[in-house]
Protein backbone atom coordinates (compact mmCIF):
# COMPACT_ATOMS: atom_id res chain seq x y z
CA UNK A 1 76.86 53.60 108.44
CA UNK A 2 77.52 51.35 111.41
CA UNK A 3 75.60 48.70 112.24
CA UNK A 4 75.08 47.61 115.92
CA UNK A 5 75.73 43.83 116.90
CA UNK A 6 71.82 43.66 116.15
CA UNK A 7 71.69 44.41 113.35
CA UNK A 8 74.78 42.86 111.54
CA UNK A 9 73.64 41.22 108.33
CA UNK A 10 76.05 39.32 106.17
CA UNK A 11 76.83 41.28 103.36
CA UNK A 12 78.95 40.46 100.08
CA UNK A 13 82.00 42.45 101.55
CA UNK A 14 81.54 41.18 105.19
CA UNK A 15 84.93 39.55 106.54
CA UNK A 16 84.81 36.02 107.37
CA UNK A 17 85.74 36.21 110.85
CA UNK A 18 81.88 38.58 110.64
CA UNK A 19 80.51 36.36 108.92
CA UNK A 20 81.01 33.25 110.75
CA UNK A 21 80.26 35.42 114.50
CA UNK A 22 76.83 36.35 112.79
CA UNK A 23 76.37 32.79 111.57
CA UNK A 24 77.32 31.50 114.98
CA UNK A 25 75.35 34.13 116.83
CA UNK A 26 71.74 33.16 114.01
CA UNK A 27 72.69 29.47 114.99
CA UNK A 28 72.30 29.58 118.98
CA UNK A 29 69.50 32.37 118.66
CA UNK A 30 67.85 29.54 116.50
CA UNK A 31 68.64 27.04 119.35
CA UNK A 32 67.63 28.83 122.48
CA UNK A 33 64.41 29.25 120.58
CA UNK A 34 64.06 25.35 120.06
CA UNK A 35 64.73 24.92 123.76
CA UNK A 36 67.65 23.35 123.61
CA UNK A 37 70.60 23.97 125.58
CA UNK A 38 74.09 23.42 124.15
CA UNK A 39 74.24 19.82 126.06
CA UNK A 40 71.07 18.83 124.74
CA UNK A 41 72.51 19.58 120.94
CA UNK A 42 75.83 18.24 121.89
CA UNK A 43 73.91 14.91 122.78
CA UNK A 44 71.86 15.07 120.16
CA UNK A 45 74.06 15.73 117.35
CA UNK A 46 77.08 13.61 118.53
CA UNK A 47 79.47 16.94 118.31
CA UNK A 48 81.18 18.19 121.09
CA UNK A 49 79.97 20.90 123.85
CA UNK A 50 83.05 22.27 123.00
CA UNK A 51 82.74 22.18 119.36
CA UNK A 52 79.41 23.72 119.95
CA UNK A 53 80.37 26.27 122.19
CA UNK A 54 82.82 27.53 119.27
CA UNK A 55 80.72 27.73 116.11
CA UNK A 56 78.29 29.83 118.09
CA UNK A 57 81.14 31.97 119.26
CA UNK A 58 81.98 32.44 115.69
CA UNK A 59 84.86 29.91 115.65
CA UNK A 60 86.02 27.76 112.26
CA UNK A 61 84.19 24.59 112.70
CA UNK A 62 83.85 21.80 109.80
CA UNK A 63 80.92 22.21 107.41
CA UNK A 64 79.85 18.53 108.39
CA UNK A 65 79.68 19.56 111.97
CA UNK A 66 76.93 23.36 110.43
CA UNK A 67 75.17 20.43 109.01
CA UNK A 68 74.10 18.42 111.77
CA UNK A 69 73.63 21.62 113.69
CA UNK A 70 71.10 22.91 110.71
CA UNK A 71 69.92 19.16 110.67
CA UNK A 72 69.15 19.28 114.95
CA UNK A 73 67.87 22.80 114.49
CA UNK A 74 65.68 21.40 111.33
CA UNK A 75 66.94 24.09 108.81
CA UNK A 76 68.51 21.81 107.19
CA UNK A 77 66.21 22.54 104.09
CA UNK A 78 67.35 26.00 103.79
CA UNK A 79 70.96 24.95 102.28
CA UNK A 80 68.58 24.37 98.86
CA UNK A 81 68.49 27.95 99.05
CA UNK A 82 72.09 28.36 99.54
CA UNK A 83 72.95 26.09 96.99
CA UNK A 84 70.27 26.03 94.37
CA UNK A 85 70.10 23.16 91.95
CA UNK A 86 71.39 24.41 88.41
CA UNK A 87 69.21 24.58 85.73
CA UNK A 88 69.20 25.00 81.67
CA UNK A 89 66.38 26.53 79.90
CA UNK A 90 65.50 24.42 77.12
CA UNK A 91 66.80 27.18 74.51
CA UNK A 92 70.21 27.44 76.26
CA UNK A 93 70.15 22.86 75.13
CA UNK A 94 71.30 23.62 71.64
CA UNK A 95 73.66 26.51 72.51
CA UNK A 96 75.42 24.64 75.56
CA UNK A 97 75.82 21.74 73.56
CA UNK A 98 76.92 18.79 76.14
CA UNK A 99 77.01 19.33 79.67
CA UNK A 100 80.21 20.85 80.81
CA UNK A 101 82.01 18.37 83.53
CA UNK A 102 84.69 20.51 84.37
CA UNK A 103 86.46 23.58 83.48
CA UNK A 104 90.07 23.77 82.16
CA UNK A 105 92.21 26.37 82.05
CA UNK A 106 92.27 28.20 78.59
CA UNK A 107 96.11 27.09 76.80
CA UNK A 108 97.58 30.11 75.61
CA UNK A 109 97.55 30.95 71.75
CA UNK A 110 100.89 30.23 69.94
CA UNK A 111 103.01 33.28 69.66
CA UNK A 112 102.99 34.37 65.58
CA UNK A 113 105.47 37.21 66.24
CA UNK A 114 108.76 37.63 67.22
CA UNK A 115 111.30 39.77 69.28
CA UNK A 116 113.64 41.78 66.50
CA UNK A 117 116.53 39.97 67.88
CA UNK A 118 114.99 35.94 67.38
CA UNK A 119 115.58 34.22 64.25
């Protein structure tokens, strides 16, 4: 099924060139609707008109920069969505153990057997 520039939703197997023109194109729609022009959001933000004009073309743009946007828009609060806070269920305490801090790569097990030709 083909979706028209409408209706493009950003979907687990969307490309990221789609998925940052849909994000782009969400951002300005949420703009225009605030009033703002891009010099008004380029003023207000401290980013550049140009800068602006390419994250709502679907250009790469730094995440700092989609954070002031989000921040000028005020949807900032819906990166807590995005990014939910982990949490443990007090029977998964005991199991976990301590909290992990980071995760290291597994060292392979020593080798017990041998090629028929090693001593």
């Amino acid at each position: 099924m083909v979706m028209s520039e409408a209706e493009m939703r950003i979907l687990l197997d969307s490309s990221d060139p789609e998925v940052l023109k849909e994000a782009g194109a969400r951002l300005k729609a949420l703009r225009i609707a605030s009033w703002m022009t891009q010099q008004d959001l380029s003023d207000y933000t401290g980013i550049a008109l140009r800068t602006i004009r390419n994250l709502e073309n679907g250009k790469d743009v730094s995440f700092l920069t989609v954070i002031k946007v989000m921040r000028a828009l005020n949807i900032l609060q819906n990166l807590d969505t995005t990014f939910p806070e982990e949490t443990i269920r007090p029977s998964q305490i005991r199991q976990l153990g301590k909290p992990r801090q980071r995760v290291r790569k597994e060292s392979e097990p020593e080798r017990t057997w041998k090629w028929g030709d090693e001593k």
